[in-house]
C-alpha atoms as a PDB file:
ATOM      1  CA  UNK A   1     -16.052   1.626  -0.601  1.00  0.00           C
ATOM      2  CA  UNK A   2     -14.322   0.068   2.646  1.00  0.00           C
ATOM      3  CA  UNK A   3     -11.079  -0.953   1.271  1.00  0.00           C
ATOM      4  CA  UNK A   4     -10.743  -3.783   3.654  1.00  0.00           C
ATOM      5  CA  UNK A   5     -13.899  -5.766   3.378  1.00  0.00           C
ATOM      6  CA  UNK A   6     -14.913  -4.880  -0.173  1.00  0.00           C
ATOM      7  CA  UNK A   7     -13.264  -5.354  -3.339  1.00  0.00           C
ATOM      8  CA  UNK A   8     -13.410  -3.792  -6.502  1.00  0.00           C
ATOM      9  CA  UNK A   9     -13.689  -5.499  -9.691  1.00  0.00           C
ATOM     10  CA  UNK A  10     -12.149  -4.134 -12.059  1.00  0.00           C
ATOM     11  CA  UNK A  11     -11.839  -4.895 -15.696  1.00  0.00           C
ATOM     12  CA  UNK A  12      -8.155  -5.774 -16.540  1.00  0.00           C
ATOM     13  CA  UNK A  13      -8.100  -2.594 -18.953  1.00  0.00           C
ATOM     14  CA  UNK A  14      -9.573  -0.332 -16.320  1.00  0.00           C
ATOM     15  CA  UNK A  15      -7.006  -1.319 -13.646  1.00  0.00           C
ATOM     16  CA  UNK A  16      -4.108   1.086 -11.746  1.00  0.00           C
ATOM     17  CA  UNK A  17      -1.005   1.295 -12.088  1.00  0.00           C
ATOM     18  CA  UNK A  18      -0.295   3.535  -9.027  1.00  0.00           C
ATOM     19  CA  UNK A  19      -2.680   3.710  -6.108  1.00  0.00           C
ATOM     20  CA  UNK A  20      -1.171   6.633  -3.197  1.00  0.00           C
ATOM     21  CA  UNK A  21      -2.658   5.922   0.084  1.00  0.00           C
ATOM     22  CA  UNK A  22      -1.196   8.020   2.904  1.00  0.00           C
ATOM     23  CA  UNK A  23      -2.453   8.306   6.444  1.00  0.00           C
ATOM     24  CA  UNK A  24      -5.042   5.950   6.035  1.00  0.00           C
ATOM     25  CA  UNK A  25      -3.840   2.585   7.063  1.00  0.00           C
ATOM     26  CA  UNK A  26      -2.776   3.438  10.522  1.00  0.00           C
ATOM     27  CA  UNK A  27      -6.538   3.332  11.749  1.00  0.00           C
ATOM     28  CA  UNK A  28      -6.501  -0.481  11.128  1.00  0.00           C
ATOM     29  CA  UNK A  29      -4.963  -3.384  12.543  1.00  0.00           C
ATOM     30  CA  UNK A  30      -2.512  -4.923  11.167  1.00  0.00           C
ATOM     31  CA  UNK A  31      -4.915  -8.005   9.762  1.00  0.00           C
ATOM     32  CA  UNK A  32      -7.304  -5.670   8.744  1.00  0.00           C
ATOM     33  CA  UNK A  33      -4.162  -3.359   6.942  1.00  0.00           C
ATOM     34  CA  UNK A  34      -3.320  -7.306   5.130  1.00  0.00           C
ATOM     35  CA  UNK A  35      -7.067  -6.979   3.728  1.00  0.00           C
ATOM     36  CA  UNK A  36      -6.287  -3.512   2.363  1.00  0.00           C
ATOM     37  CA  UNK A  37      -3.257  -4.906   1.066  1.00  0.00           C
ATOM     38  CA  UNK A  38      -4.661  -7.413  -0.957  1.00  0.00           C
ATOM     39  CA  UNK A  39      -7.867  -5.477  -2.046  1.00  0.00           C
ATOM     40  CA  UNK A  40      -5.449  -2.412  -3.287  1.00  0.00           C
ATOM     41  CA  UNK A  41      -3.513  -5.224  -4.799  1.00  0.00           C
ATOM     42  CA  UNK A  42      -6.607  -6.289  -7.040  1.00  0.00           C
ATOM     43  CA  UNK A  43      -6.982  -2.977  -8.173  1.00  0.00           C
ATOM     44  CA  UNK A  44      -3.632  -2.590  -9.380  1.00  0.00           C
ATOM     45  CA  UNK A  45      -2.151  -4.124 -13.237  1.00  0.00           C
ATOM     46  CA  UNK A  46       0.623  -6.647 -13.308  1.00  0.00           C
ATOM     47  CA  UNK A  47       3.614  -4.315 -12.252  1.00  0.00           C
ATOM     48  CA  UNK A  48       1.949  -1.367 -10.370  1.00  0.00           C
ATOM     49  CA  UNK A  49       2.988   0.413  -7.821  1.00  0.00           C
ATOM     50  CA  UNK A  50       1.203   0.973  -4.256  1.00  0.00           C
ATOM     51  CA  UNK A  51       2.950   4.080  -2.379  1.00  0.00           C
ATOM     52  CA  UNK A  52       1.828   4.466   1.299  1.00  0.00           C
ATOM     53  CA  UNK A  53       3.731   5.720   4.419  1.00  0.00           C
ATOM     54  CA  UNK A  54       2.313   2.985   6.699  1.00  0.00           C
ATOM     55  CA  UNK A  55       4.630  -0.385   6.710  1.00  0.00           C
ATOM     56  CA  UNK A  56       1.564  -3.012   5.443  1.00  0.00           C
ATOM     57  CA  UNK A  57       2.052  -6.692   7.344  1.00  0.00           C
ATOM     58  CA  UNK A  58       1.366  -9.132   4.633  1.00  0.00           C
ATOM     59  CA  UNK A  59      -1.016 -11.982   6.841  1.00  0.00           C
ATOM     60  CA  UNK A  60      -3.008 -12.426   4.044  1.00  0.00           C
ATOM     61  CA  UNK A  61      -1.336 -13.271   0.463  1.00  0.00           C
ATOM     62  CA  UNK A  62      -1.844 -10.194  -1.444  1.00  0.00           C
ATOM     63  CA  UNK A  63       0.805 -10.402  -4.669  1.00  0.00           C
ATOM     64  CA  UNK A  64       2.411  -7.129  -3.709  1.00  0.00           C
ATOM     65  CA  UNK A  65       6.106  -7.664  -3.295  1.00  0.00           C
ATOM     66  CA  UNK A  66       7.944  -4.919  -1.094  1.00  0.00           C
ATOM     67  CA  UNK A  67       9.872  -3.124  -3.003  1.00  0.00           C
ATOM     68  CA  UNK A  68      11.295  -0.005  -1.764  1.00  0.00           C
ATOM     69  CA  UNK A  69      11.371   2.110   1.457  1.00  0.00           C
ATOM     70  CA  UNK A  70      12.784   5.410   1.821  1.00  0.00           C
ATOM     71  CA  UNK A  71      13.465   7.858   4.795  1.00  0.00           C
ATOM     72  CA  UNK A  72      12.354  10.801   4.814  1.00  0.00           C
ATOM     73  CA  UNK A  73      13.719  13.443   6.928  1.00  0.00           C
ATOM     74  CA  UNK A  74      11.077  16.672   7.270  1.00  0.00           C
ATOM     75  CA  UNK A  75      13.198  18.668   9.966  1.00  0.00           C
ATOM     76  CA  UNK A  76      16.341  18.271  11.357  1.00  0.00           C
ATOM     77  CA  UNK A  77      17.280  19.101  15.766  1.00  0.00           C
ATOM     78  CA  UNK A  78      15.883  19.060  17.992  1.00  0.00           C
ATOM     79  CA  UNK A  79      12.590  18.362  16.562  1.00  0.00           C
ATOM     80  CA  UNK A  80      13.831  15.615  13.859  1.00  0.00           C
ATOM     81  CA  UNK A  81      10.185  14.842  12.660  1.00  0.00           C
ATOM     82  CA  UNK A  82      10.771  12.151   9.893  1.00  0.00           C
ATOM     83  CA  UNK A  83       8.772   9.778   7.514  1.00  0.00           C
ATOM     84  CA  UNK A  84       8.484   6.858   5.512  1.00  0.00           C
ATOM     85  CA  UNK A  85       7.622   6.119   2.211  1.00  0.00           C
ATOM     86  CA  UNK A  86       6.760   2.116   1.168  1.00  0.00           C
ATOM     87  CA  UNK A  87       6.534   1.307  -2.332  1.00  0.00           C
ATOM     88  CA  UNK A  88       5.022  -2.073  -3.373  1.00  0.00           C
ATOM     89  CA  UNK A  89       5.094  -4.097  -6.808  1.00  0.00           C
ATOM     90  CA  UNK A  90       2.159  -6.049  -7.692  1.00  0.00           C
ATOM     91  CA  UNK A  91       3.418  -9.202  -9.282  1.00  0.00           C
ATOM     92  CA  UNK A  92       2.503 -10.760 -12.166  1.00  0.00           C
ATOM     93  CA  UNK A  93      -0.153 -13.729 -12.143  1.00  0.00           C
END
């Protein structure tokens, strides 16, 4: 499936309530990440969570409301390699 121009149907009982998708936004664009955004957002119940460590523009309405980002800090100087994590609510219809 290409999670930005297909869409899976799922049957409310059969949704998600946490999709992880790391290192795989950052090989679209940012409209193309919004499609993602709302497709993941389909797949997800009423109150899930989608975790990713790519920042996801919103172009396109998707009903997942930023909810949390946290630092995270995988080596210290001189190197100070660090990461991000983005949580996102979907909302409730």
């Amino acid at each position: 499936m290409n999670i930005v121009f297909q869409r899976l149907q799922l049957p409310p009982q059969e949704t998600f309530d946490l999709i992880i998708g790391t290192s795989i936004f950052v090989y679209y664009n940012a409209f193309e990440q919004s499609l993602a955004r709302a497709n993941v957002a389909a797949m997800l119940k009423p109150g899930g969570y989608l975790l990713s460590n790519d920042k996801l523009p919103d172009f396109v309405p998707s009903g997942l409301e930023d909810v949390l980002e946290t630092k995270i800090e995988m080596s210290h100087a001189p190197l100070n390699i660090v990461d991000y994590i983005f949580c996102y609510r979907r909302q409730a219809r």
